[in-house]
N, C-alpha and C. Protein backbone atom coordinates (compact mmCIF):
# COMPACT_ATOMS: atom_id res chain seq x y z
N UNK A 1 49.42 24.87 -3.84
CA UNK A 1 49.22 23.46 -4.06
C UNK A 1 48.46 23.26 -5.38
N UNK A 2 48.89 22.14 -6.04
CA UNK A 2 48.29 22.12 -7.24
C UNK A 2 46.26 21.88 -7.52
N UNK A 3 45.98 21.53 -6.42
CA UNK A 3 44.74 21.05 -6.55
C UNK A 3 43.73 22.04 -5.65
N UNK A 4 44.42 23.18 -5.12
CA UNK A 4 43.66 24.60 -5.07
C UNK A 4 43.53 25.41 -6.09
N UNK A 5 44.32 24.37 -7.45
CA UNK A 5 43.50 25.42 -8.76
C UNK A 5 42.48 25.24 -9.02
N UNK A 6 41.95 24.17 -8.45
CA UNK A 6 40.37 23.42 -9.07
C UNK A 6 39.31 23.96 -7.99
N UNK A 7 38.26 24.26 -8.64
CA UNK A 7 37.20 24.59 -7.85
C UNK A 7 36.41 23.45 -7.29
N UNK A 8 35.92 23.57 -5.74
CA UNK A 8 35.35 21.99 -5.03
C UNK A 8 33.78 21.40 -6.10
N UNK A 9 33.82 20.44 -6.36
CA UNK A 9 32.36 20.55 -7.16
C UNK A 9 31.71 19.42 -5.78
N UNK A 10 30.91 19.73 -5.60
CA UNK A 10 29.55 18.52 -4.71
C UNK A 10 28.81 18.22 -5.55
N UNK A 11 28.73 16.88 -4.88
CA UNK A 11 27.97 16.13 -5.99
C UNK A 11 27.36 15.10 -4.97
N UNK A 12 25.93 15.78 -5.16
CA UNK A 12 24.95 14.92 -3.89
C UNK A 12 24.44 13.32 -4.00
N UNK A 13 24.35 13.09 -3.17
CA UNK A 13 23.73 11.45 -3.47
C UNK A 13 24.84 10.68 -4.01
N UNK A 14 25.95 11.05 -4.34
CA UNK A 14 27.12 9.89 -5.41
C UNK A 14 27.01 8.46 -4.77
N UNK A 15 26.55 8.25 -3.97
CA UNK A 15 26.72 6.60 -3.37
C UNK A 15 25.52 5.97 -3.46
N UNK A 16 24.38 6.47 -4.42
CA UNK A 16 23.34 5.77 -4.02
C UNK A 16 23.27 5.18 -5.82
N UNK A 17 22.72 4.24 -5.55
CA UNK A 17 22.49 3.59 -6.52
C UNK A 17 21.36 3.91 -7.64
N UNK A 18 21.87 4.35 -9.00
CA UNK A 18 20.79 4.93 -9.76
C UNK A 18 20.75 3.70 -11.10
N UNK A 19 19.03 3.36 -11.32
CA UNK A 19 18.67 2.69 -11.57
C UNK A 19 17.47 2.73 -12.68
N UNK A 20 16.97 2.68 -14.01
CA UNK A 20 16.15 3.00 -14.99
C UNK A 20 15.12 2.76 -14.27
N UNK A 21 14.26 3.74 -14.42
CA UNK A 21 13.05 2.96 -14.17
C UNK A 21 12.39 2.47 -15.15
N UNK A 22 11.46 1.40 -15.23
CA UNK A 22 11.13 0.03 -16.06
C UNK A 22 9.45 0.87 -16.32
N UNK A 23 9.00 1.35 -17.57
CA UNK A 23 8.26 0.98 -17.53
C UNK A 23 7.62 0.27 -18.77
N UNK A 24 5.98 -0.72 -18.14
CA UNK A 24 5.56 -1.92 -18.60
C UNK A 24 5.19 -1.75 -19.89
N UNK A 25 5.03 -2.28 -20.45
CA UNK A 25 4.36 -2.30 -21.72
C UNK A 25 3.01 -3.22 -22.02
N UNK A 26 1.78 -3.14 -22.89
CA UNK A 26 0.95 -3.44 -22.27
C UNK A 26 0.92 -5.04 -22.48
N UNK A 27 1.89 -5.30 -23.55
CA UNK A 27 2.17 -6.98 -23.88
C UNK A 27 2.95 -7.59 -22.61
N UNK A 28 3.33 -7.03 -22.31
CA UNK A 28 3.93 -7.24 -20.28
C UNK A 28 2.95 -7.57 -19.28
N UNK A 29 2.22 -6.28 -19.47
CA UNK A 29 1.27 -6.27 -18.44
C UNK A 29 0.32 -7.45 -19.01
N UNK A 30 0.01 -8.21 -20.10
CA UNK A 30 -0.93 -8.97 -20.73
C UNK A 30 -0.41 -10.18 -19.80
N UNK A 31 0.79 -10.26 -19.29
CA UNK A 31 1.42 -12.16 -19.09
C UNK A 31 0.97 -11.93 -17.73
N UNK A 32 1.03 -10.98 -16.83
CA UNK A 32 0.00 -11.58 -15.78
C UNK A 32 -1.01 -11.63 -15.34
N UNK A 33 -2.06 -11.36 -16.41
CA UNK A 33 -3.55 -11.07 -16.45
C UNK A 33 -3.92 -10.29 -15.56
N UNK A 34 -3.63 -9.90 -15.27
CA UNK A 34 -4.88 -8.92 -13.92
C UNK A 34 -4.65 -7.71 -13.96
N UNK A 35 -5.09 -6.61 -13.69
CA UNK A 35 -4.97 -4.98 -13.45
C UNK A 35 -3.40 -4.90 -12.72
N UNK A 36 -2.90 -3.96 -12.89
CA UNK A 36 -1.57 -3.82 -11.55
C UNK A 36 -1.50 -2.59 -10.89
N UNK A 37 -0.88 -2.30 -9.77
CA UNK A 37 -0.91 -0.86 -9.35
C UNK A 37 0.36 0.03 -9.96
N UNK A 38 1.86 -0.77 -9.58
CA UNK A 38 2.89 -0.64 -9.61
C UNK A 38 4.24 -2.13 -10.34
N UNK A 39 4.88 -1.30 -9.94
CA UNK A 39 6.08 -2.44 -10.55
C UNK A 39 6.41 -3.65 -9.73
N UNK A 40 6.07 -3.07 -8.29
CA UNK A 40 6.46 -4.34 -7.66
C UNK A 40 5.31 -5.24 -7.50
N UNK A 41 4.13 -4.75 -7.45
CA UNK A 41 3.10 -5.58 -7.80
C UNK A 41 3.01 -6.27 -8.89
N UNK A 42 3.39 -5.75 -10.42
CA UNK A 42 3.57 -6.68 -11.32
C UNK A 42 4.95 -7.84 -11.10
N UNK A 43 5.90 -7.61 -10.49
CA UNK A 43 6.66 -8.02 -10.27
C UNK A 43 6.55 -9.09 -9.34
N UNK A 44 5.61 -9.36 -8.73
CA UNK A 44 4.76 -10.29 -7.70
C UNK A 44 4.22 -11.52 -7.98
N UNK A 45 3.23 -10.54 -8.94
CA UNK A 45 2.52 -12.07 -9.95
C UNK A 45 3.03 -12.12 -11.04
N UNK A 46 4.16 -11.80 -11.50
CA UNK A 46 5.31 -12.35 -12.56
C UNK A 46 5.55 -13.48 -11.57
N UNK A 47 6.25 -13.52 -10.62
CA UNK A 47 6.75 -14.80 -10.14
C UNK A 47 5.78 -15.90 -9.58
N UNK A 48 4.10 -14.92 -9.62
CA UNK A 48 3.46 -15.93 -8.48
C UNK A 48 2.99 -16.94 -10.25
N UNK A 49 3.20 -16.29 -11.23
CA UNK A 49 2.94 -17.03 -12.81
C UNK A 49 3.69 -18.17 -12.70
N UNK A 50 5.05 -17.62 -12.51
CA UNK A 50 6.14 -18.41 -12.57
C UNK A 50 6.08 -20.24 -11.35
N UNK A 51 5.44 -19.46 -10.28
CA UNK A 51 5.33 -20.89 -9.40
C UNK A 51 3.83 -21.65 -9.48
N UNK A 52 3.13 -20.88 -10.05
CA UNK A 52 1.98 -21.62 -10.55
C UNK A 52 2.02 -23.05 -11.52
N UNK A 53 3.49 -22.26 -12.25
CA UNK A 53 4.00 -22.75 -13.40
C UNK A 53 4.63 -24.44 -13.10
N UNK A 54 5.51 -23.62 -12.33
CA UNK A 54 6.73 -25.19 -11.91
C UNK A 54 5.80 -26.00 -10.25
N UNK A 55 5.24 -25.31 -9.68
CA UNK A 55 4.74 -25.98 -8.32
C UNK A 55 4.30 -27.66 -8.20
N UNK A 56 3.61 -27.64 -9.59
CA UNK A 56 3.37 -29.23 -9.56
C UNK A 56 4.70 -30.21 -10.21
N UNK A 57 5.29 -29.85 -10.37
CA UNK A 57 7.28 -30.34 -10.75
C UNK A 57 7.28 -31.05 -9.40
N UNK A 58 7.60 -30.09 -8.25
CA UNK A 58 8.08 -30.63 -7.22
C UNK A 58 6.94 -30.94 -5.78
N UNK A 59 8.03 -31.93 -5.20
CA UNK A 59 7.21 -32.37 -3.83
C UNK A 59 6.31 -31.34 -2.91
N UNK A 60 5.38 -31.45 -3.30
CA UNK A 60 3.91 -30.90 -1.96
C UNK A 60 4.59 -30.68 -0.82
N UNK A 61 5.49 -31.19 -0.37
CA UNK A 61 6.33 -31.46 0.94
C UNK A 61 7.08 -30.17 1.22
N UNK A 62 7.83 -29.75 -0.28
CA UNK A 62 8.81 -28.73 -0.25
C UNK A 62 7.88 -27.33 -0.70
N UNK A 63 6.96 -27.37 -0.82
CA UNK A 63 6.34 -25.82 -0.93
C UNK A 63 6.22 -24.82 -0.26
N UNK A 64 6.40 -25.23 1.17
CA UNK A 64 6.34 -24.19 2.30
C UNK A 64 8.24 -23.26 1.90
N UNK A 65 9.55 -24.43 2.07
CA UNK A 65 10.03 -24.20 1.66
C UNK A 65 10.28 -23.22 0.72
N UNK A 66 9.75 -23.46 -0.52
CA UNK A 66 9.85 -22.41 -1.84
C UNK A 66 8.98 -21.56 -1.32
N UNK A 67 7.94 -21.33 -0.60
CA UNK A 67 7.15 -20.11 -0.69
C UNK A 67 8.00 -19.34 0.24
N UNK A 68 8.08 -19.84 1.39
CA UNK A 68 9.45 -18.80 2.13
C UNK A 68 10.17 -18.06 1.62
N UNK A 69 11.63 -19.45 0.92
CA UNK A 69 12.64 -18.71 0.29
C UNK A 69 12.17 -17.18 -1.18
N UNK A 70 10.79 -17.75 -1.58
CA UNK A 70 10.20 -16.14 -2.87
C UNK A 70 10.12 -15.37 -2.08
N UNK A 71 9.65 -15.38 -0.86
CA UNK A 71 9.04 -14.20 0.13
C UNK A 71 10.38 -13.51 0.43
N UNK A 72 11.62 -14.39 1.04
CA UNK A 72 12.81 -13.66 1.40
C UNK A 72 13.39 -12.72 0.00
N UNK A 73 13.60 -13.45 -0.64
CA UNK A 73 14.09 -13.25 -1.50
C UNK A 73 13.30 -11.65 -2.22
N UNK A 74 12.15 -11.65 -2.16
CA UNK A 74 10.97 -10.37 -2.99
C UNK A 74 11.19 -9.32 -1.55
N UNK A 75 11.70 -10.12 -0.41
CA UNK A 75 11.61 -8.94 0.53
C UNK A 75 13.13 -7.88 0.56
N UNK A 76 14.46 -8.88 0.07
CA UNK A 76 15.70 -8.23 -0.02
C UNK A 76 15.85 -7.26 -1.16
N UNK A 77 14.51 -8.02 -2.62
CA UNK A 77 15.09 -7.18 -3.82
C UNK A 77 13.75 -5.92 -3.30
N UNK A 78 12.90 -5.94 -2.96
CA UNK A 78 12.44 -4.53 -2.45
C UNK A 78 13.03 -3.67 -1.54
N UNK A 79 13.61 -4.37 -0.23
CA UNK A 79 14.43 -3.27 0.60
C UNK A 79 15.55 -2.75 0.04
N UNK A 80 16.32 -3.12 -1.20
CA UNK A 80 17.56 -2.78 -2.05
C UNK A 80 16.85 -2.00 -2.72
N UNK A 81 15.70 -2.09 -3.28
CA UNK A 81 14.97 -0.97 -4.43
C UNK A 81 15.65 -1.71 -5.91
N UNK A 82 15.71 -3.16 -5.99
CA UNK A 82 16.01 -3.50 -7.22
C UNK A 82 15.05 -4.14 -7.91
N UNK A 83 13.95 -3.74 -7.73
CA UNK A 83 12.53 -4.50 -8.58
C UNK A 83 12.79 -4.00 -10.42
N UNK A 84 12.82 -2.59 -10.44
CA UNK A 84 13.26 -2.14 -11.35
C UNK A 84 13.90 -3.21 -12.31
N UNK A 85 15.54 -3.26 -11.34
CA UNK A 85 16.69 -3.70 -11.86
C UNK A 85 16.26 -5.30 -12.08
N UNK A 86 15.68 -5.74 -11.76
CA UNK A 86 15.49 -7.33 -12.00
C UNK A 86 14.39 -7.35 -13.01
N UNK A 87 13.34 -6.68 -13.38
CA UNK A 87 12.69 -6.59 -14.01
C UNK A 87 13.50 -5.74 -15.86
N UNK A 88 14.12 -5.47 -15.78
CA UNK A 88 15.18 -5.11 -16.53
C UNK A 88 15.64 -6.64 -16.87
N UNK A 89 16.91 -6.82 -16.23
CA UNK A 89 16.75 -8.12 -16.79
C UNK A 89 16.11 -8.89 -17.01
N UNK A 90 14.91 -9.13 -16.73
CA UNK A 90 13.60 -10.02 -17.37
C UNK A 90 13.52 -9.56 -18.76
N UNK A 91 13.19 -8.41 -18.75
CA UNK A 91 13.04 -7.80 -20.31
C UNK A 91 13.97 -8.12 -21.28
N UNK A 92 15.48 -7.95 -20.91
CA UNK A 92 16.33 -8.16 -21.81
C UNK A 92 17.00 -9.76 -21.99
N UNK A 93 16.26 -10.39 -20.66
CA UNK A 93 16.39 -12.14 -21.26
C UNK A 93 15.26 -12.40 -22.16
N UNK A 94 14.07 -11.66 -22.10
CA UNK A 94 13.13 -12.42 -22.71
C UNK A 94 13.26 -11.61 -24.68
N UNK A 95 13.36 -10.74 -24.36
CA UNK A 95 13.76 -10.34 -25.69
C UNK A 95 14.87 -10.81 -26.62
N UNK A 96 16.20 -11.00 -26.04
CA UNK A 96 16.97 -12.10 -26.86
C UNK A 96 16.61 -13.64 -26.74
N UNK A 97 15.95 -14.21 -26.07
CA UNK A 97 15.41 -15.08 -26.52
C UNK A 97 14.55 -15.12 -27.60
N UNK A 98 13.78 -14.02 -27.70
CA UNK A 98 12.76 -13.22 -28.43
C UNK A 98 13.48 -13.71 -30.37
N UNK A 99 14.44 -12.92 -29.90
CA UNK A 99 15.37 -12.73 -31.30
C UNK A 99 16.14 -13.62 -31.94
N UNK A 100 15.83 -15.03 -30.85
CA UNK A 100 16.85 -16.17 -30.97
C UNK A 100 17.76 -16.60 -30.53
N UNK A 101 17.95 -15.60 -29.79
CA UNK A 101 19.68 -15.94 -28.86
C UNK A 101 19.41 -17.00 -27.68
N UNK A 102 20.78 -17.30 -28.30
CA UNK A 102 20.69 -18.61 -27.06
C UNK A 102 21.13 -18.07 -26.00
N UNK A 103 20.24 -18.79 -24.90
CA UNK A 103 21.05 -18.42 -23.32
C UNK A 103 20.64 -19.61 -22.51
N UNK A 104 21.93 -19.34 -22.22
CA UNK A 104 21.99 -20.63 -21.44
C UNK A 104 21.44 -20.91 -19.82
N UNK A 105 22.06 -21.87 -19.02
CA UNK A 105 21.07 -22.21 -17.96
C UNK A 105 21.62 -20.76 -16.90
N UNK A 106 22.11 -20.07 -17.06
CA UNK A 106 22.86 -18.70 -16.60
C UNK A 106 24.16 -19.15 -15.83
N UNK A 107 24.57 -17.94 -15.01
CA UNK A 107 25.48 -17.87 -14.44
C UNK A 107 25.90 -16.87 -13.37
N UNK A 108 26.75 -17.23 -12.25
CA UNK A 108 26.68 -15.87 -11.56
C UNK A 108 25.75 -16.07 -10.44
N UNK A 109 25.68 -14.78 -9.66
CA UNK A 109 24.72 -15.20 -8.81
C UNK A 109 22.97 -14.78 -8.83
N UNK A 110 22.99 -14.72 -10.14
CA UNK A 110 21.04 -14.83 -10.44
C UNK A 110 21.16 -16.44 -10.70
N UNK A 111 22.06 -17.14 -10.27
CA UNK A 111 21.69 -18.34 -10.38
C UNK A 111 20.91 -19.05 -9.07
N UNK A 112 21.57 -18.14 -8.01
CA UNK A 112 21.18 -18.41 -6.52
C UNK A 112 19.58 -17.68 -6.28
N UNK A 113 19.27 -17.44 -7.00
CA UNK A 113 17.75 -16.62 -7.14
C UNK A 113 16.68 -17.60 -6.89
N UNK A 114 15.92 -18.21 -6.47
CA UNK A 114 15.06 -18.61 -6.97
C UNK A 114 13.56 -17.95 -7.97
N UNK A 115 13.86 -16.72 -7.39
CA UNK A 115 12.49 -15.67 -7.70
C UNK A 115 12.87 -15.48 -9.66
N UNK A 116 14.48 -15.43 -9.45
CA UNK A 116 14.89 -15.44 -11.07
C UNK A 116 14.65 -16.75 -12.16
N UNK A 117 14.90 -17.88 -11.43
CA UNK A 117 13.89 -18.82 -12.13
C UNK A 117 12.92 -19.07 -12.36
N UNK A 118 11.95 -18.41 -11.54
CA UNK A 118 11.10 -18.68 -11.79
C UNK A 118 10.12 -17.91 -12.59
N UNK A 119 10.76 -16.42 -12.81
CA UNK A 119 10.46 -15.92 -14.09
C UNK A 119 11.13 -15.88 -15.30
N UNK A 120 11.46 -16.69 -14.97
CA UNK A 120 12.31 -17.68 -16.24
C UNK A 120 13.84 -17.20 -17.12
N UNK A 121 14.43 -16.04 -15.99
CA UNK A 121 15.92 -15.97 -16.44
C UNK A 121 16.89 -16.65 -16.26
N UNK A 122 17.14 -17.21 -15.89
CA UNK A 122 17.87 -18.53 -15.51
C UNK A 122 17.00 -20.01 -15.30
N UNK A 123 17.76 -20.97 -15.82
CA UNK A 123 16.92 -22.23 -15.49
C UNK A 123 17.46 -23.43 -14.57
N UNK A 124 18.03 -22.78 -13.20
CA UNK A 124 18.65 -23.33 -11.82
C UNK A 124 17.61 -23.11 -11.42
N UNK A 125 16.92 -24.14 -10.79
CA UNK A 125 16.22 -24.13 -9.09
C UNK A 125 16.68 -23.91 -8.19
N UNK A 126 17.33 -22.92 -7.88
CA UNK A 126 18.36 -23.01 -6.34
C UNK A 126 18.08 -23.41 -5.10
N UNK A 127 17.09 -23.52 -5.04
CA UNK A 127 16.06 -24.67 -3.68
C UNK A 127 16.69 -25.75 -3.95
N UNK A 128 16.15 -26.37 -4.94
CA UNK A 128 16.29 -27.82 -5.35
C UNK A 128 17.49 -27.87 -5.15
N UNK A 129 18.61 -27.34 -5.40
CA UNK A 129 20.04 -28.04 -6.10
C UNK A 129 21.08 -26.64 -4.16
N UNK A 130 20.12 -26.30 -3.46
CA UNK A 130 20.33 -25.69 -2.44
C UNK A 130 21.35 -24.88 -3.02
């Protein structure tokens, strides 16, 4: 058979998702003032910056709301192990903005993010606009 000329190769882990790891820089670590332990801790008060930011925008009414939906949302991108990966794209929205590039209000589904607006890669409220 033609494909008993080939020797079997294994190749462990092939289904798991491999991912850069991010690390901070100290002009990074400067935007959320405080000491950090890890990535997902900076990754925490990146967004808790972010709702500090917009919280007085919207109704007192709807905050329980938004604090929920960050919590779900910080709890799916940690059980996936994509803190990394979202923090990645933070870097590389904020740097072409950096450079001038326009970007727009996004697209896709970091639009359904709220945690992504609110560190400012996209500019959808997905609460607001559900």
């Amino acid at each position: 058979m033609f494909q008993d000329k080939f020797q079997k190769i294994e190749i462990p882990n092939l289904d798991l998702i491999r991912l850069p790891e991010i690390v901070l820089t100290q002009e990074e670590l400067d935007i959320v003032g405080v000491p950090i332990s890890d990535n997902i801790e900076f990754f925490k008060k990146l967004i808790n910056v972010g709702w500090k930011k917009y919280r007085e925008k919207v109704d007192k009414n709807t905050w329980p709301g938004y604090i929920e939906r960050i919590k779900e949302e910080v709890s799916v991108f940690e059980e996936l192990g994509f803190i990394d990966y979202n923090l990645l794209v933070w870097r590389t929205i904020n740097k072409a903005r950096g450079l001038g590039a326009f970007i727009d209000a996004g697209r896709g589904s970091v639009c359904n993010s709220l945690v992504f607006f609110l560190i400012g890669v996209t500019g959808v409220d997905s609460y607001k606009h559900k």
